[in-house]
Protein backbone atom coordinates (compact mmCIF):
# COMPACT_ATOMS: atom_id res chain seq x y z
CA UNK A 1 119.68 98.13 92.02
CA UNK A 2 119.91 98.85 88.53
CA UNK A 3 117.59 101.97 87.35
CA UNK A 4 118.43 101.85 83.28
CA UNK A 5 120.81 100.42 81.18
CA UNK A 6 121.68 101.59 77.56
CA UNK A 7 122.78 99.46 74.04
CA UNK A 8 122.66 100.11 70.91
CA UNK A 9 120.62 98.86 67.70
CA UNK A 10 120.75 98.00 63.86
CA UNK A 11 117.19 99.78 64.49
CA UNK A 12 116.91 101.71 67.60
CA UNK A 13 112.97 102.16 66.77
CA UNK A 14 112.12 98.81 65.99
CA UNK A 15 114.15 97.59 69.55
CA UNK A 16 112.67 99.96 71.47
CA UNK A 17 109.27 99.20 69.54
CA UNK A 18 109.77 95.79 71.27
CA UNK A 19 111.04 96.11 74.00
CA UNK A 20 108.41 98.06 75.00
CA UNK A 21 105.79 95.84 73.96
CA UNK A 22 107.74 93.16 76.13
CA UNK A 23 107.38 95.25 79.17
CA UNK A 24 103.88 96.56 78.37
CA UNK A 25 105.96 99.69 78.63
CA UNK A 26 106.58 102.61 76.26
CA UNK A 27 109.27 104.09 74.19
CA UNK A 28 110.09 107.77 74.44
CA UNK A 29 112.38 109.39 71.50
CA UNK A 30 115.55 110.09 73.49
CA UNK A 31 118.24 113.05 73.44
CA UNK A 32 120.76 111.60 71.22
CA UNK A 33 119.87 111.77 67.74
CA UNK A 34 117.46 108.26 66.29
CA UNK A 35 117.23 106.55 70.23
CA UNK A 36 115.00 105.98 72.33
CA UNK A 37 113.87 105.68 76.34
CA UNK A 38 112.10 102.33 76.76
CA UNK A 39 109.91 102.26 80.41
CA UNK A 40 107.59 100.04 82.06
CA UNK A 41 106.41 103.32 84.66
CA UNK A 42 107.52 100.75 87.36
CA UNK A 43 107.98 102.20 90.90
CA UNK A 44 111.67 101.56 90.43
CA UNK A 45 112.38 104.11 87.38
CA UNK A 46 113.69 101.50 85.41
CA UNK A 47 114.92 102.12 81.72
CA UNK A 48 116.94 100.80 78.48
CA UNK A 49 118.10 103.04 76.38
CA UNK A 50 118.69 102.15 73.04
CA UNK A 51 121.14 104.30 70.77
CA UNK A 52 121.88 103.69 67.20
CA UNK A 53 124.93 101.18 66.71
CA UNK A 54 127.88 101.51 66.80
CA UNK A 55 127.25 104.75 69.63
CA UNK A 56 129.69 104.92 72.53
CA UNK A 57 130.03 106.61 76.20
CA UNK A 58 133.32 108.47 76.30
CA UNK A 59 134.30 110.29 79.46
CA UNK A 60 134.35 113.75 78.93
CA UNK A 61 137.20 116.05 79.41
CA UNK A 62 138.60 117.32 82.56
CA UNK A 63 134.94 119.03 84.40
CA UNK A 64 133.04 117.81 81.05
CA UNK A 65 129.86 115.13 81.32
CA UNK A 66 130.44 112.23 79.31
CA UNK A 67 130.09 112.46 75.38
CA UNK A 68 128.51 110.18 73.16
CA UNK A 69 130.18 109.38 69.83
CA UNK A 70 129.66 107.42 66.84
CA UNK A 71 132.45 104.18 66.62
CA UNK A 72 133.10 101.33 65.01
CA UNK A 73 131.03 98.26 66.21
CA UNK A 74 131.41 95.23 66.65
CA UNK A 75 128.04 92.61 65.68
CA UNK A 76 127.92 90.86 69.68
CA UNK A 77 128.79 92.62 72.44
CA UNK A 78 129.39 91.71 76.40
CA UNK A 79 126.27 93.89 77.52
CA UNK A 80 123.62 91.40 78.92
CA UNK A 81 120.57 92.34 81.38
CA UNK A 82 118.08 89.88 83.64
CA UNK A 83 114.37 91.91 82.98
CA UNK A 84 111.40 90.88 84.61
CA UNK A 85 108.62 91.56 82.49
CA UNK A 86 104.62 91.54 82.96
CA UNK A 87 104.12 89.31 79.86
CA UNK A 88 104.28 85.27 79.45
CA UNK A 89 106.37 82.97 78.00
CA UNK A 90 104.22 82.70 74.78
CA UNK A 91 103.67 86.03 74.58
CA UNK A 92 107.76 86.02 74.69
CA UNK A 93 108.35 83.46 72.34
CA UNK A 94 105.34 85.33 69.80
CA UNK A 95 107.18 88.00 69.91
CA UNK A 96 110.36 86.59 69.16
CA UNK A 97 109.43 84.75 66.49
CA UNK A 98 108.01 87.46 64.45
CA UNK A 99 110.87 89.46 64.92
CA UNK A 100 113.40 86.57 63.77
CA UNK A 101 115.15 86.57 66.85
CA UNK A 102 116.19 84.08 68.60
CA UNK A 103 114.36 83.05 71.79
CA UNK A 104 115.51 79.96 74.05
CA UNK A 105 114.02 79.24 77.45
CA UNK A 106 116.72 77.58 80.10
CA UNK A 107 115.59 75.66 82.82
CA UNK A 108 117.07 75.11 86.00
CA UNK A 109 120.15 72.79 85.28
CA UNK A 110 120.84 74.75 82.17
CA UNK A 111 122.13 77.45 84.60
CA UNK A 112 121.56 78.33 87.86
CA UNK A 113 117.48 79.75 87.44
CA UNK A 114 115.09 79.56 84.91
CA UNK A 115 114.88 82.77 82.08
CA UNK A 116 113.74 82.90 78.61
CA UNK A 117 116.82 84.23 76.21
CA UNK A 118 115.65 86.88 74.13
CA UNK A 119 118.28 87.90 71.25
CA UNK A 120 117.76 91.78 70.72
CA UNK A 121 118.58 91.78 66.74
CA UNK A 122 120.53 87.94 67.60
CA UNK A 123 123.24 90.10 69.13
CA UNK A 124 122.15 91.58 72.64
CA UNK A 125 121.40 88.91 75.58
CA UNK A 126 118.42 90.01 77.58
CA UNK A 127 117.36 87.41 79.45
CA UNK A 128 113.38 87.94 80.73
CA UNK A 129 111.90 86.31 83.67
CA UNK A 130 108.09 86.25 83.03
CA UNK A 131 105.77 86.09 85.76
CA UNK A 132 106.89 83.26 87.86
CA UNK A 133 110.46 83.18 87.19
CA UNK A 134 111.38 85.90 89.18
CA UNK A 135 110.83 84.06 92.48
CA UNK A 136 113.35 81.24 91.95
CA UNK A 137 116.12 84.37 90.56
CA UNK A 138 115.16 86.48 94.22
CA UNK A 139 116.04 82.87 96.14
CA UNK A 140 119.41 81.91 94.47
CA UNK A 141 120.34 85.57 94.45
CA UNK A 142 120.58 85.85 98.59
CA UNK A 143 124.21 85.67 99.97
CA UNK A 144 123.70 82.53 101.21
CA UNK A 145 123.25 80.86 98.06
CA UNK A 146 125.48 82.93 96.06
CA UNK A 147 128.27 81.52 97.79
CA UNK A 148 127.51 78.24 97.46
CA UNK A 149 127.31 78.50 93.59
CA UNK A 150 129.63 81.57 93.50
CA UNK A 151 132.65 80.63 96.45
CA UNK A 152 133.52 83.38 98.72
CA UNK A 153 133.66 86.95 97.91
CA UNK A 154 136.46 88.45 96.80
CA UNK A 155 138.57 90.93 98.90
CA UNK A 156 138.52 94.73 97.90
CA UNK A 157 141.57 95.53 95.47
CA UNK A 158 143.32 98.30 96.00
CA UNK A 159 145.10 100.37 92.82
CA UNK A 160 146.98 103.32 92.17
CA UNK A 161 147.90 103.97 96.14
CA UNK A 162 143.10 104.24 97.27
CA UNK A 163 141.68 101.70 98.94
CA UNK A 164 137.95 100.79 98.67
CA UNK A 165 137.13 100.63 102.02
């Protein structure tokens, strides 16, 4: 299970603003200098973190903690996230709309379950299941099912002399 997840923002405030409207949630400043804790108090912990753009994890070195650093960045990035959230479709789409972001709902046949995209600044792919959605995402994401869309699992790779079992 995924607890948090962090990206980063044109405007870190206004995202986590959002966002935390989204998940009738709340945004907390965070520990890295203009970002920000977004939570819905779930019983799960869950979390984004959004950090200024163009912010990076680098591992730190030798016994060090990871570092974060300022970088070059690049406008989309690979970073996507399936959110359930407490609000509706509308409320989704409102929201979306006044922000200028682009907002697409896909029904089933447009992938595999239904979602609403929701373009964090028209870079970042979040895509929210609203009340409702989430059951049909629970039953296509069982084994089962998975490997009828997905094909059979793929064997453990081994590297560098470990194995993963």
């Amino acid at each position: 299970m995924i607890r948090h997840i962090s990206i980063d923002a044109q405007d870190p405030l206004q995202v986590a603003s959002v966002l935390a409207e989204i998940w009738n949630g709340k945004a907390y400043p965070f520990f890295y200098p203009n970002s920000y804790h977004v939570m819905p108090h779930d019983s799960y912990g869950t979390g984004v973190v959004v950090f200024p753009k163009g912010t990076v994890w680098v591992p730190g070195a030798e016994t060090q903690s990871a570092q974060l650093l300022s970088a070059t960045s690049t406008d989309l990035v690979a970073i996507h996230a399936a959110i359930s959230v407490p609000i509706t479709q509308q409320q989704i789409e409102q929201i979306g709309q006044r922000e200028g972001w682009r907002v697409l709902s896909r029904e089933p046949g447009d992938g595999p379950f239904r979602l609403i995209e929701f373009w964090v600044e028209n870079r970042i792919l979040f895509e929210l299941l609203p009340p409702g959605f989430e059951t049909q995402y629970l039953q296509i994401m069982q084994p089962g099912v998975i490997e009828q869309i997905l094909g059979q699992p793929i064997q453990p790779v081994t590297t560098k002399g470990f194995s993963h079992e």
